[in-house]
N, C-alpha and C. Protein backbone atom coordinates (compact mmCIF):
# COMPACT_ATOMS: atom_id res chain seq x y z
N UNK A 1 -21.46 -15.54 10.24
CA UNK A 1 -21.53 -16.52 9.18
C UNK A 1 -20.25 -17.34 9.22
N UNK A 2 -20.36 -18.24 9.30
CA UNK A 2 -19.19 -19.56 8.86
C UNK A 2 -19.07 -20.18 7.68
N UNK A 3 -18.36 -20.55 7.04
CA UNK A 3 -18.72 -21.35 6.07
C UNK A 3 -16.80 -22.56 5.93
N UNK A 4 -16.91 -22.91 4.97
CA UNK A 4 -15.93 -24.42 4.95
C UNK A 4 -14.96 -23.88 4.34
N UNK A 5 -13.55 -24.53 3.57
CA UNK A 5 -12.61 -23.82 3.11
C UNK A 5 -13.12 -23.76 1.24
N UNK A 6 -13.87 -24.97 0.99
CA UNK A 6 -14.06 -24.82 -0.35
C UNK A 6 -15.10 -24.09 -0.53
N UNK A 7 -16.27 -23.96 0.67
CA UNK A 7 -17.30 -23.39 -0.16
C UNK A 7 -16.69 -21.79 0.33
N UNK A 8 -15.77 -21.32 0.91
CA UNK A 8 -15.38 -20.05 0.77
C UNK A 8 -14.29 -20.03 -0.30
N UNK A 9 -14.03 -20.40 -0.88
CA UNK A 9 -13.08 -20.59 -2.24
C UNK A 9 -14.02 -20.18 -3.23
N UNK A 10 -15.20 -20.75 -3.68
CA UNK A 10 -16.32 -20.78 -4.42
C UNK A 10 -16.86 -19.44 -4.43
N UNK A 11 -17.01 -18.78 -3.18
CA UNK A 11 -18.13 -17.69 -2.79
C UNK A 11 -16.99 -16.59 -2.29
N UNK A 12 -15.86 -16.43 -2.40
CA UNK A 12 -14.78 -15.39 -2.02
C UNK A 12 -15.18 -13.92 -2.31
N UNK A 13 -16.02 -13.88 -3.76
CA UNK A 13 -16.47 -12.17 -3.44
C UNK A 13 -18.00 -12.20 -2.80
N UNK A 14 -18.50 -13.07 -2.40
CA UNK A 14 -20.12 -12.61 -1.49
C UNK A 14 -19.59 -12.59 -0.22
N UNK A 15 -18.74 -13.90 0.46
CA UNK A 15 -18.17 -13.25 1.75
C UNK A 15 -17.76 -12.07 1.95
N UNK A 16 -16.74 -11.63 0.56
CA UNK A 16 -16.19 -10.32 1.07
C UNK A 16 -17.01 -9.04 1.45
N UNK A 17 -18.10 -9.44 0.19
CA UNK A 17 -19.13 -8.49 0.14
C UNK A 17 -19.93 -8.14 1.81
N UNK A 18 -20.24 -9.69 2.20
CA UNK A 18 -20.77 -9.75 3.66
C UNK A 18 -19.81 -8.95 4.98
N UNK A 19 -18.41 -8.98 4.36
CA UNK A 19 -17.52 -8.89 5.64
C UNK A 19 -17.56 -7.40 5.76
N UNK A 20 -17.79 -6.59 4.61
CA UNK A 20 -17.79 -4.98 3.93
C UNK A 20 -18.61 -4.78 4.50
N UNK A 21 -20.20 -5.17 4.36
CA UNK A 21 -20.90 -4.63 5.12
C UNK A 21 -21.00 -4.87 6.82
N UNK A 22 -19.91 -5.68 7.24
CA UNK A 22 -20.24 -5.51 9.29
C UNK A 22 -20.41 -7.17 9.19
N UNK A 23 -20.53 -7.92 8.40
CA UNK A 23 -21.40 -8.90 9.36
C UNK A 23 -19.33 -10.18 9.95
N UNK A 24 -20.05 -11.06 10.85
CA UNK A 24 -18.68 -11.73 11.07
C UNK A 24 -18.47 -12.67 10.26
N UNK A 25 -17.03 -12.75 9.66
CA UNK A 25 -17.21 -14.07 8.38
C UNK A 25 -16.22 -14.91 8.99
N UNK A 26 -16.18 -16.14 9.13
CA UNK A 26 -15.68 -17.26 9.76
C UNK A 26 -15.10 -18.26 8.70
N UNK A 27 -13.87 -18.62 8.42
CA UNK A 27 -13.93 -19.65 7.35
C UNK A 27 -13.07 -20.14 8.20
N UNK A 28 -13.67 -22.10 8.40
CA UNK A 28 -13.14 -22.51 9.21
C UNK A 28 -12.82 -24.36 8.04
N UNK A 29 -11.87 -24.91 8.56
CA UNK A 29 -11.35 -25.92 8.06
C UNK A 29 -11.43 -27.28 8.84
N UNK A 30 -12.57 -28.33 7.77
CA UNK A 30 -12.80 -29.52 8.70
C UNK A 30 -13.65 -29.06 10.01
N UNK A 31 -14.17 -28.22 9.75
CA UNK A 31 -15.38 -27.71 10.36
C UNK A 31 -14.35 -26.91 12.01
N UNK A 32 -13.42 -27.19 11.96
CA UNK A 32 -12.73 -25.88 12.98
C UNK A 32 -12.79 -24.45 12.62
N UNK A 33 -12.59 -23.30 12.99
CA UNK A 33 -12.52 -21.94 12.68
C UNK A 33 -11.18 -21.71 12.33
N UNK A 34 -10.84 -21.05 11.48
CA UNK A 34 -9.34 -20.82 11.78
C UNK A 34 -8.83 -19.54 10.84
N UNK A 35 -10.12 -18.77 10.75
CA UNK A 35 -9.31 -17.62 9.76
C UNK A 35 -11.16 -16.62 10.20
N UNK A 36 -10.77 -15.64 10.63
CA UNK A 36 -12.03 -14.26 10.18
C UNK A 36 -11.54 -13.28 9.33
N UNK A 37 -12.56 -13.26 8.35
CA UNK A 37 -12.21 -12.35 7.64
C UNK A 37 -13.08 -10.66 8.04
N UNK A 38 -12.60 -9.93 7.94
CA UNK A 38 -12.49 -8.35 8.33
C UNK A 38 -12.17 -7.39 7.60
N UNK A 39 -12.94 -6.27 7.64
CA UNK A 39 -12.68 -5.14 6.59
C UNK A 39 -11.28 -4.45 7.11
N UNK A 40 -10.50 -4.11 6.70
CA UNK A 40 -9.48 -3.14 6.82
C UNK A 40 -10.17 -1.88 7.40
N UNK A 41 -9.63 -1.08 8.55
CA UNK A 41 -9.95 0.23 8.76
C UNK A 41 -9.17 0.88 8.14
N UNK A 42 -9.58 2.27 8.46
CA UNK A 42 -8.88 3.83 8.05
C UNK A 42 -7.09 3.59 8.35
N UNK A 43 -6.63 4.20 8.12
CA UNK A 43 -4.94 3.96 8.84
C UNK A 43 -5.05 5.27 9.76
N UNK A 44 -3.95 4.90 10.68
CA UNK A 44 -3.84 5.20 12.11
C UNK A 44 -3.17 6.64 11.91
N UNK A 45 -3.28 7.46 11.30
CA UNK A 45 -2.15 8.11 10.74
C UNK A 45 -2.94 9.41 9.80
N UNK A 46 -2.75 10.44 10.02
CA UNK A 46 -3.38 11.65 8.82
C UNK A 46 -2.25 12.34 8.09
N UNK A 47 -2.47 12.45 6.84
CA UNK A 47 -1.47 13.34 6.25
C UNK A 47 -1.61 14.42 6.55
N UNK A 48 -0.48 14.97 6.77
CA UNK A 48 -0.31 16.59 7.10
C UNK A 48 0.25 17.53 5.90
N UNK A 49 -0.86 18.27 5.66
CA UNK A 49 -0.21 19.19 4.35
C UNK A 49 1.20 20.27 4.52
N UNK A 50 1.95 20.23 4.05
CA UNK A 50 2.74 21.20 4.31
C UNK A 50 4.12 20.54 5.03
N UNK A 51 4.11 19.68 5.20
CA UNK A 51 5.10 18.43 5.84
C UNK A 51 6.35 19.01 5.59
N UNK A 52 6.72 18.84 4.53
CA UNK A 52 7.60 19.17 3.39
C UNK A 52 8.55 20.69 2.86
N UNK A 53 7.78 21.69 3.97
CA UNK A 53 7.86 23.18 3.81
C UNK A 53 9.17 23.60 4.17
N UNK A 54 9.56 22.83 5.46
CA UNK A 54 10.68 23.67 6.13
C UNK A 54 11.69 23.19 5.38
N UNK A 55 11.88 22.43 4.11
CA UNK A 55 12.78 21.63 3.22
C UNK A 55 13.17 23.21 2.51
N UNK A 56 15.01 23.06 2.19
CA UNK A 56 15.53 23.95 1.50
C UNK A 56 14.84 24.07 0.28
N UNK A 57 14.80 25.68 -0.61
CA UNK A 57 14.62 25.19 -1.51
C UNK A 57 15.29 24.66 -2.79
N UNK A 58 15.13 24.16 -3.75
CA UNK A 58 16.28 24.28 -4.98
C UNK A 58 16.74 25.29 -5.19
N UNK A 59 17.17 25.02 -6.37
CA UNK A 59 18.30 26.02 -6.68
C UNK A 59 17.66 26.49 -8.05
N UNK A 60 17.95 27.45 -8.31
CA UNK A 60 16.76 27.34 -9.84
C UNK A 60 17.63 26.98 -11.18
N UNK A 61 18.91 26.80 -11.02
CA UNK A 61 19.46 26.43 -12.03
C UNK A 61 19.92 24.38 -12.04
N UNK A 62 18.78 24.13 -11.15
CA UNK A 62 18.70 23.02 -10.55
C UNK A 62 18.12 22.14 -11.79
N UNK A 63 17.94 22.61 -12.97
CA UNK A 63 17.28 21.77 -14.17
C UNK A 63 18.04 21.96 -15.08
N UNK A 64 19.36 22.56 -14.79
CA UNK A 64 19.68 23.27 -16.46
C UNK A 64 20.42 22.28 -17.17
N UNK A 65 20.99 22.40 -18.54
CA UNK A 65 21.48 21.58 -19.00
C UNK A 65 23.15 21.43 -19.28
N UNK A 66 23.46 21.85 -18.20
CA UNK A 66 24.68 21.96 -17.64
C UNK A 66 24.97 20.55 -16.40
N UNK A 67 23.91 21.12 -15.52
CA UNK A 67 23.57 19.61 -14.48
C UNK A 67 23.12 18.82 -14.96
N UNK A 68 22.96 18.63 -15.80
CA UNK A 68 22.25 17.52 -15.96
C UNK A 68 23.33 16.70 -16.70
N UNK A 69 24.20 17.45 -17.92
CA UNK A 69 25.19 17.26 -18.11
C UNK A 69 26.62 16.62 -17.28
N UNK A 70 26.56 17.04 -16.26
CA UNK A 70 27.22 16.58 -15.08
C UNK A 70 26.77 15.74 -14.45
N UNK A 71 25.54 15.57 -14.18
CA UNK A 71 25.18 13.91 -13.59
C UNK A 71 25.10 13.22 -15.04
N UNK A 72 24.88 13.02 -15.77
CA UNK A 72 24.83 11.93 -16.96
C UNK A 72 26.63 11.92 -16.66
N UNK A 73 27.43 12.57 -17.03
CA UNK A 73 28.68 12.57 -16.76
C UNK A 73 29.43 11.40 -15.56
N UNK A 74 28.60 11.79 -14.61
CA UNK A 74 28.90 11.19 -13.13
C UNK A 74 28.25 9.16 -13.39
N UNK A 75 27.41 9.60 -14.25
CA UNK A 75 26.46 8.01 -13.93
C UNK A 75 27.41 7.53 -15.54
N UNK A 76 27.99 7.61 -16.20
CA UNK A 76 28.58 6.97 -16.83
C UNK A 76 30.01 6.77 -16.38
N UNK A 77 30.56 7.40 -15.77
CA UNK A 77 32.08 6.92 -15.33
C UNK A 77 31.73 6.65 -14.01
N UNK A 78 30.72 5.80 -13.22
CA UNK A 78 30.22 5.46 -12.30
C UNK A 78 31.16 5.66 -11.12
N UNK A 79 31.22 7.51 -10.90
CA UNK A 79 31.75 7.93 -10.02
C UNK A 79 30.51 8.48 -9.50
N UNK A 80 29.31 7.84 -8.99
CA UNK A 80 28.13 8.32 -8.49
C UNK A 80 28.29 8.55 -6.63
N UNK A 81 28.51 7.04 -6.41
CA UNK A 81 29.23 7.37 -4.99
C UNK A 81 30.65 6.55 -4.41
């Protein structure tokens, strides 16, 4: 399918709709081609569960209100770094 730059301005979600299902969408300017529109694939890439595992763990006094005390401390006399 082809269509012009305004009448794909006009019709922007039925093309898309057309391009979703497979078909080729062409929007071309002054009757040249100059843009296909295309569904996005999958990404190239799988998450891997567990990524993250071999990471130290905290510390369990890693919430207390002592640290926390000490970074509020740190971020007001902007001795952070």
């Amino acid at each position: 399918m082809q269509c012009n730059m305004l009448e794909a301005k006009n019709q922007l979600s039925k093309l898309v709709q057309a391009a979703l299902a497979g078909e080729d969408v062409v929007i071309a300017n002054k009757g040249v081609p100059v843009v296909r529109l295309v569904k996005i694939g999958a990404k190239d890439f799988a998450r891997k569960p567990g990524a993250w595992s071999g990471l130290p763990k905290a510390k369990e006094a890693w919430d207390s209100s002592a640290t926390n005390a000490d970074i509020a401390d740190m971020l007001t006399q902007d001795r952070l770094l």
